[in-house]
Protein backbone atom coordinates (compact mmCIF):
# COMPACT_ATOMS: atom_id res chain seq x y z
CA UNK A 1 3.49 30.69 -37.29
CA UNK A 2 7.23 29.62 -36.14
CA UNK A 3 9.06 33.06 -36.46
CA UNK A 4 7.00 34.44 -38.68
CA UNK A 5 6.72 37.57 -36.09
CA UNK A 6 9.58 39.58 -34.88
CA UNK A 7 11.98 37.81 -32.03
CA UNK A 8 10.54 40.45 -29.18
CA UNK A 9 6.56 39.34 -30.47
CA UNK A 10 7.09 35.80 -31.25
CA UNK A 11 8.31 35.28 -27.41
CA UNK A 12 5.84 37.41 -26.35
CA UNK A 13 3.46 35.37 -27.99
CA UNK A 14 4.83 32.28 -26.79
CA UNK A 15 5.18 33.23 -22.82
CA UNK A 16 1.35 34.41 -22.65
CA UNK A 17 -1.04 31.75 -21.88
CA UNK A 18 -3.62 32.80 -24.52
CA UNK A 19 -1.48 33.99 -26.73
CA UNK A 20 -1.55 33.50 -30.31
CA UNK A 21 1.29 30.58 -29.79
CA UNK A 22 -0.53 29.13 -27.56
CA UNK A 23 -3.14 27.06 -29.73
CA UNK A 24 -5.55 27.24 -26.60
CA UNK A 25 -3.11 25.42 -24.51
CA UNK A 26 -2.76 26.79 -21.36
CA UNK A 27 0.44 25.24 -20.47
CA UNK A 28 2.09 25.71 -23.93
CA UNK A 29 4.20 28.58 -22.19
CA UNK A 30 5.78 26.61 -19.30
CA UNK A 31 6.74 24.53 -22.22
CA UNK A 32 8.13 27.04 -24.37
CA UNK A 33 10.07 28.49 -21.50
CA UNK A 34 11.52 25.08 -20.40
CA UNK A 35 12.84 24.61 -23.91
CA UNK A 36 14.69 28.23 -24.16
CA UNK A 37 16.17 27.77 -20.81
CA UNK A 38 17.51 24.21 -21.87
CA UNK A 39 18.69 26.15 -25.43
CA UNK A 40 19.99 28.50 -23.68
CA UNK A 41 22.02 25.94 -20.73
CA UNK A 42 23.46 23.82 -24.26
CA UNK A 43 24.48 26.69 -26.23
CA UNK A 44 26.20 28.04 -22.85
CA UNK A 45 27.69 24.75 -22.48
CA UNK A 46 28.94 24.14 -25.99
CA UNK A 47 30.52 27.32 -26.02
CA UNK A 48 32.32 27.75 -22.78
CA UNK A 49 32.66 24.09 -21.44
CA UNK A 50 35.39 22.39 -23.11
CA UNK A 51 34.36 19.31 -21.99
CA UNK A 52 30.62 19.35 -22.50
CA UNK A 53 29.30 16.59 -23.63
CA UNK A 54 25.61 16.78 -25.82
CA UNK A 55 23.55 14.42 -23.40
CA UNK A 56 20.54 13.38 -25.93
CA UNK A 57 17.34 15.02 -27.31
CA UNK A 58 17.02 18.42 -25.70
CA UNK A 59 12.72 18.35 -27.01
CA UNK A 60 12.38 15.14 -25.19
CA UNK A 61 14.09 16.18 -22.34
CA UNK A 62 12.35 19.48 -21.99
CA UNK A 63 8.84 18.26 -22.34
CA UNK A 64 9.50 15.88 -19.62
CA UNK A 65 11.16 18.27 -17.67
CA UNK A 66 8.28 20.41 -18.21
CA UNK A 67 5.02 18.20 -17.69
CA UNK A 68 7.09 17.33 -14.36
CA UNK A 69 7.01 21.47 -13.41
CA UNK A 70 3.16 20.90 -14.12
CA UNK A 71 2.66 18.16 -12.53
CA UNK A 72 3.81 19.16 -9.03
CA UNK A 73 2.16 22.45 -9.97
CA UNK A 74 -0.72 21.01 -10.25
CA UNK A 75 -0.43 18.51 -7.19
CA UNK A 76 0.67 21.94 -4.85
CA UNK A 77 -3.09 22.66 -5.81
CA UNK A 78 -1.82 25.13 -8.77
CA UNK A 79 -4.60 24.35 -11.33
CA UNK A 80 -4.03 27.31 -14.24
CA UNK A 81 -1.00 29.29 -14.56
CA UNK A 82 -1.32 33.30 -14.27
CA UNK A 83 -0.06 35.36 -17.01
CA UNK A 84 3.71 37.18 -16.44
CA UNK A 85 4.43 39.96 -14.54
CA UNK A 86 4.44 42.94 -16.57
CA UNK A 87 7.63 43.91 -15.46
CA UNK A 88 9.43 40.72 -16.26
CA UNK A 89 7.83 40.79 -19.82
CA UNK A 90 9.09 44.29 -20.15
CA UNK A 91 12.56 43.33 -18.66
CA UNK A 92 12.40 40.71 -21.30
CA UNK A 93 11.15 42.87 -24.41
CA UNK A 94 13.94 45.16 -23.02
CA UNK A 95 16.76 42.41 -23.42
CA UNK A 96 15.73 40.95 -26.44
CA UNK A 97 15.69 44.79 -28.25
CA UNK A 98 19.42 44.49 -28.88
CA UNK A 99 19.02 41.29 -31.10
């Protein structure tokens, strides 16, 4: 199922807790999110730091990074995550219509 829908679906997809991306995991898009933002921080860096330096496995890093988000989550007394704001996934279908 990797990319096998259009960008503005398959993050749509991803971000929704029961989405089809998902695979019943209800914390699959605090994951996915994680990851992109960490893409998104070493893609900014490789392009307009000259001296950035690649610091490891970004996967590793962002699943850690992530299970610590749901950790605290959880110990705050956060127990399930609530689906987006409509008008953030709209913003974000919005954005992603130029690509």
């Amino acid at each position: 199922m990797f990319m096998s829908f259009p960008l503005k679906e398959w993050v749509l997809a991803n971000i929704i807790p029961h989405g089809s991306c998902s695979r019943g995991d209800p914390e699959w898009p605090i994951r996915f999110v994680v990851l992109c933002w960490l893409l998104w921080k070493r893609r900014s860096g490789l392009l307009l730091d000259a001296g950035y330096v690649d610091r490891g496995d970004l996967v590793a890093h962002g699943l850690k990074l992530a299970a610590e988000f749901i950790e605290g989550m959880k110990g705050a007394g956060v127990e399930t995550f609530a689906e987006p704001p409509l008008e953030a996934v709209a913003a974000l279908l919005h954005d992603l219509s130029g690509l």
